[in-house]
N, C-alpha and C. Protein backbone atom coordinates (compact mmCIF):
# COMPACT_ATOMS: atom_id res chain seq x y z
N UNK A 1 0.82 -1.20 0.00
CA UNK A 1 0.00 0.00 0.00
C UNK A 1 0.87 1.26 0.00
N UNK A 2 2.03 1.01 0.81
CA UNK A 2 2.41 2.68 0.88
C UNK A 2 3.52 2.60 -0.21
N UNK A 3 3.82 1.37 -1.23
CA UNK A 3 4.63 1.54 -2.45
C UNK A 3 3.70 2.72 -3.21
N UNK A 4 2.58 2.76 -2.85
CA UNK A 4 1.91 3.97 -4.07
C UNK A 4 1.62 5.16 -4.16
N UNK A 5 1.34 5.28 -2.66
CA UNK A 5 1.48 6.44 -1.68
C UNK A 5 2.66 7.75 -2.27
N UNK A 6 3.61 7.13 -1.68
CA UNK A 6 4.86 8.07 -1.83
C UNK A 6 4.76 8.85 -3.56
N UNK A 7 5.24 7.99 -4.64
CA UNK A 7 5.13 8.61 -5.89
C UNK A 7 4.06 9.43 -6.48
N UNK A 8 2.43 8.89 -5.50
CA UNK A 8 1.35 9.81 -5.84
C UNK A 8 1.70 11.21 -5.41
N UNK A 9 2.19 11.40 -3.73
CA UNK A 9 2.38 12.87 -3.52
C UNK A 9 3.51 12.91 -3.94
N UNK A 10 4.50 12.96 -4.48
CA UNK A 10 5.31 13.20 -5.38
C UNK A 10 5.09 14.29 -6.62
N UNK A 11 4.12 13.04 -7.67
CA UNK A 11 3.39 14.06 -8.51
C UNK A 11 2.49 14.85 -8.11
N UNK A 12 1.91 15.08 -7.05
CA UNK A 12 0.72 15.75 -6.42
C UNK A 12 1.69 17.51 -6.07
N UNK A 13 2.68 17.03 -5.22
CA UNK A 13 3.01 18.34 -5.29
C UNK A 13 4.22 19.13 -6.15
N UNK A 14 4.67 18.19 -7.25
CA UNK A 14 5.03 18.78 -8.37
C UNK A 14 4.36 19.78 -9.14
N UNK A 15 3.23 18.88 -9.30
CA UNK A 15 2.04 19.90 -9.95
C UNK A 15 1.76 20.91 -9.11
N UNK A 16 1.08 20.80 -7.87
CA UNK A 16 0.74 21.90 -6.77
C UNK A 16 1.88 23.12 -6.94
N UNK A 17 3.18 23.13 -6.90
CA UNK A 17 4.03 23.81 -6.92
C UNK A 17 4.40 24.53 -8.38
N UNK A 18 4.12 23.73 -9.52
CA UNK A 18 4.41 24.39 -10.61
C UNK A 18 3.01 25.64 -11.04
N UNK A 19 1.65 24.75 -10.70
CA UNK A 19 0.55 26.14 -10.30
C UNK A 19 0.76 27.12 -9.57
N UNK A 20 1.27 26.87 -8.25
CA UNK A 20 1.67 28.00 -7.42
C UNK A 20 2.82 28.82 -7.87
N UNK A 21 3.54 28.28 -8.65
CA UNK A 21 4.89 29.27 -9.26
C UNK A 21 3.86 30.72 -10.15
N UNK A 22 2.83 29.46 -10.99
CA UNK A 22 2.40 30.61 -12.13
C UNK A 22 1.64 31.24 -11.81
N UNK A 23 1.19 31.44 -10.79
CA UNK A 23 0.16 32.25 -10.33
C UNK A 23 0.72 33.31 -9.37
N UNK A 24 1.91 33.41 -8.84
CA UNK A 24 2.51 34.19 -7.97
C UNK A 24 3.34 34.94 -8.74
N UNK A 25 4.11 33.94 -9.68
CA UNK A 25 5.35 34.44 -10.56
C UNK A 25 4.20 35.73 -11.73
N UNK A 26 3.16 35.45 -12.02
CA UNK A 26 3.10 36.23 -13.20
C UNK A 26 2.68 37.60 -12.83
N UNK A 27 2.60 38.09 -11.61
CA UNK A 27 2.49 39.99 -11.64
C UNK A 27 3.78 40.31 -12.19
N UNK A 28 4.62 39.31 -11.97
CA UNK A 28 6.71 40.21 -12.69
C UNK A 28 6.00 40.23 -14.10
N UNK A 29 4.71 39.50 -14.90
CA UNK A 29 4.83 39.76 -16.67
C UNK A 29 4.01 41.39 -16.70
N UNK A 30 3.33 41.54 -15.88
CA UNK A 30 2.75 43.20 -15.94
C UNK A 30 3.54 44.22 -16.93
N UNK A 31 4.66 44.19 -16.94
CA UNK A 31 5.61 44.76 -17.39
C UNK A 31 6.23 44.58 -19.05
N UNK A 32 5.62 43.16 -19.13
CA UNK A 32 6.14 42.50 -20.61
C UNK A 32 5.14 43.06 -21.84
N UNK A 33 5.34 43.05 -22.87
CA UNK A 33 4.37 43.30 -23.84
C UNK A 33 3.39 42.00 -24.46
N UNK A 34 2.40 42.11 -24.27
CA UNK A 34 1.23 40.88 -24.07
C UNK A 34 1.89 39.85 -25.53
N UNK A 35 2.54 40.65 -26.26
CA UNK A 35 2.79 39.70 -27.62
C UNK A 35 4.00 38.60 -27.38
N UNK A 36 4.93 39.33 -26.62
CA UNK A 36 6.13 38.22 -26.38
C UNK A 36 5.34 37.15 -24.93
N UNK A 37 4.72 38.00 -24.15
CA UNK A 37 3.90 36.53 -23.04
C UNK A 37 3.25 35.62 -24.16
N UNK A 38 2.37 36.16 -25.07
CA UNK A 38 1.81 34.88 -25.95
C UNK A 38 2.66 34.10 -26.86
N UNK A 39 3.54 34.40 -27.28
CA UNK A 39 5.04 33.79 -28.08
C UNK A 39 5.48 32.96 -27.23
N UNK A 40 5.96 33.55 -25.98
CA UNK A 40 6.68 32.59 -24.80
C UNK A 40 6.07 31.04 -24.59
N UNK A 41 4.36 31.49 -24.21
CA UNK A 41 3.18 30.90 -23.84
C UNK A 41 3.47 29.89 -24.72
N UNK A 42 3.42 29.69 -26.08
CA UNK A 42 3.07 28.99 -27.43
C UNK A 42 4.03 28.05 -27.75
N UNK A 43 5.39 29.00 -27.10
CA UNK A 43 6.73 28.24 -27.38
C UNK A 43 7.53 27.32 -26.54
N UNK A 44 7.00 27.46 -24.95
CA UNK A 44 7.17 26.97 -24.05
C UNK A 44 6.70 26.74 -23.20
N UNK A 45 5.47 26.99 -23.52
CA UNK A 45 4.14 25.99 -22.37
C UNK A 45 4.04 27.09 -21.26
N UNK A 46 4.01 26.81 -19.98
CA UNK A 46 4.15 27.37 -18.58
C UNK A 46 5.53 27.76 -18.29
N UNK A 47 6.79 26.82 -19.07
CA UNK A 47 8.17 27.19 -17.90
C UNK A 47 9.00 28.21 -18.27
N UNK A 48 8.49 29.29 -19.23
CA UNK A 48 9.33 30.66 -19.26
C UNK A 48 8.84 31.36 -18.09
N UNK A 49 8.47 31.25 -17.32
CA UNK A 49 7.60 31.90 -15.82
C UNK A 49 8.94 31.49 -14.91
N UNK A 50 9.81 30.75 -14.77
CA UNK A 50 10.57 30.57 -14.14
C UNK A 50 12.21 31.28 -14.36
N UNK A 51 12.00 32.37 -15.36
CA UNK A 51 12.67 32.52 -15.46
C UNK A 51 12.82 34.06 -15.40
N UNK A 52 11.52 34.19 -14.70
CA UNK A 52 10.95 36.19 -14.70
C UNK A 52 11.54 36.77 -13.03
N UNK A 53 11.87 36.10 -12.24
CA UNK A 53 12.61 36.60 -11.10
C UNK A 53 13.66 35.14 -10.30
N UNK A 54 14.16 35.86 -9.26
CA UNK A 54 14.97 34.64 -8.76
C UNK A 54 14.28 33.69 -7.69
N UNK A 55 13.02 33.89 -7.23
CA UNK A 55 12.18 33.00 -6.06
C UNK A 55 11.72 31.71 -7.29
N UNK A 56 11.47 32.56 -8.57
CA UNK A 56 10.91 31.60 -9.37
C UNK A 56 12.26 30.38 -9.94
N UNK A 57 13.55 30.92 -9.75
CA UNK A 57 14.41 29.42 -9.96
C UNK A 57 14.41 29.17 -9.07
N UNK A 58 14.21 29.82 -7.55
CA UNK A 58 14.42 28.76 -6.55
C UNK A 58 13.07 27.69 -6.59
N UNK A 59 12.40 27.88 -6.75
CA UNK A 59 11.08 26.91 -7.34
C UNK A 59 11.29 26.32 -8.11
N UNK A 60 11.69 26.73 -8.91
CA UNK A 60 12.49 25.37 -10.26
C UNK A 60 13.39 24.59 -9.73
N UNK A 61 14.32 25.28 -9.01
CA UNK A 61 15.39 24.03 -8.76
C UNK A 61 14.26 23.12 -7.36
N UNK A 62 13.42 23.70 -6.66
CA UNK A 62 12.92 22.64 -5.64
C UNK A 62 12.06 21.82 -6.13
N UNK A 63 11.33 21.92 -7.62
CA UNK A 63 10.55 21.40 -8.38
C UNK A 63 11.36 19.98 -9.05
N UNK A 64 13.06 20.41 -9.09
CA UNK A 64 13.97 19.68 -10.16
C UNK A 64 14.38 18.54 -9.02
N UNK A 65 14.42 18.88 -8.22
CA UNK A 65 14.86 17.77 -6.64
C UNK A 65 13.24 16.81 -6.57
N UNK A 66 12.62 17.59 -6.22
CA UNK A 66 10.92 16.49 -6.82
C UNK A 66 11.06 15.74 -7.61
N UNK A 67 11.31 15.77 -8.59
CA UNK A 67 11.44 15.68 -9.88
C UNK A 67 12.26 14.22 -9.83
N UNK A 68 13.47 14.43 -9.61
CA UNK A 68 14.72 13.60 -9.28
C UNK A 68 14.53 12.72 -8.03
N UNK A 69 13.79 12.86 -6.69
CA UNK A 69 13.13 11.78 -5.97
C UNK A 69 12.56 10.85 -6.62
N UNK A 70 11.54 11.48 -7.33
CA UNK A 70 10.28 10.43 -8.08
C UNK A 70 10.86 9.66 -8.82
N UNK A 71 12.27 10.14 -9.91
CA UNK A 71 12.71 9.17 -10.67
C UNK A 71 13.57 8.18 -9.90
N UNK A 72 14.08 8.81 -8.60
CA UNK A 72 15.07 7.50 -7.75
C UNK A 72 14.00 6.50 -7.50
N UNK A 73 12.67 7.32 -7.06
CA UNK A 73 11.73 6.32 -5.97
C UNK A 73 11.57 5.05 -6.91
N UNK A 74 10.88 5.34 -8.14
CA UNK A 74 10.59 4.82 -9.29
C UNK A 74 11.35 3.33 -9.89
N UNK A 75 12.84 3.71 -9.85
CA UNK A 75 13.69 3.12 -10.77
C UNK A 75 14.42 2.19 -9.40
């Protein structure tokens, strides 16, 4: 039972955390011109948001350690 456990919140708060990046991270796009956010948007999904201040790589890199558990837990 708890082999399934662990990897579910794993992905549970991968996701939780990559929502919470984009929703905090995007008042820094206020500033951008709406045409390069929709270019970005088109060209790279959600993860150019991580790259609009420095709280947002520290979220990336704690997202990239998630990330790298799940594949140890996994394999």
């Amino acid at each position: 039972m708890m082999d399934f456990i662990v990897p579910i919140l794993l992905v549970v708060a991968i996701v939780v955390l990559h929502i919470h990046t984009c929703f905090t991270e995007a008042v820094h796009l206020n500033k951008w011109r709406p045409w390069l956010i929709i270019l970005l948007l088109i060209l790279t999904g959600t993860w150019f948001i991580y790259f609009v201040s420095r709280t947002a790589l520290m979220k990336l890199g704690i997202q990239l350690v998630l990330i790298a558990g799940l594949v140890i837990y996994i394999s």
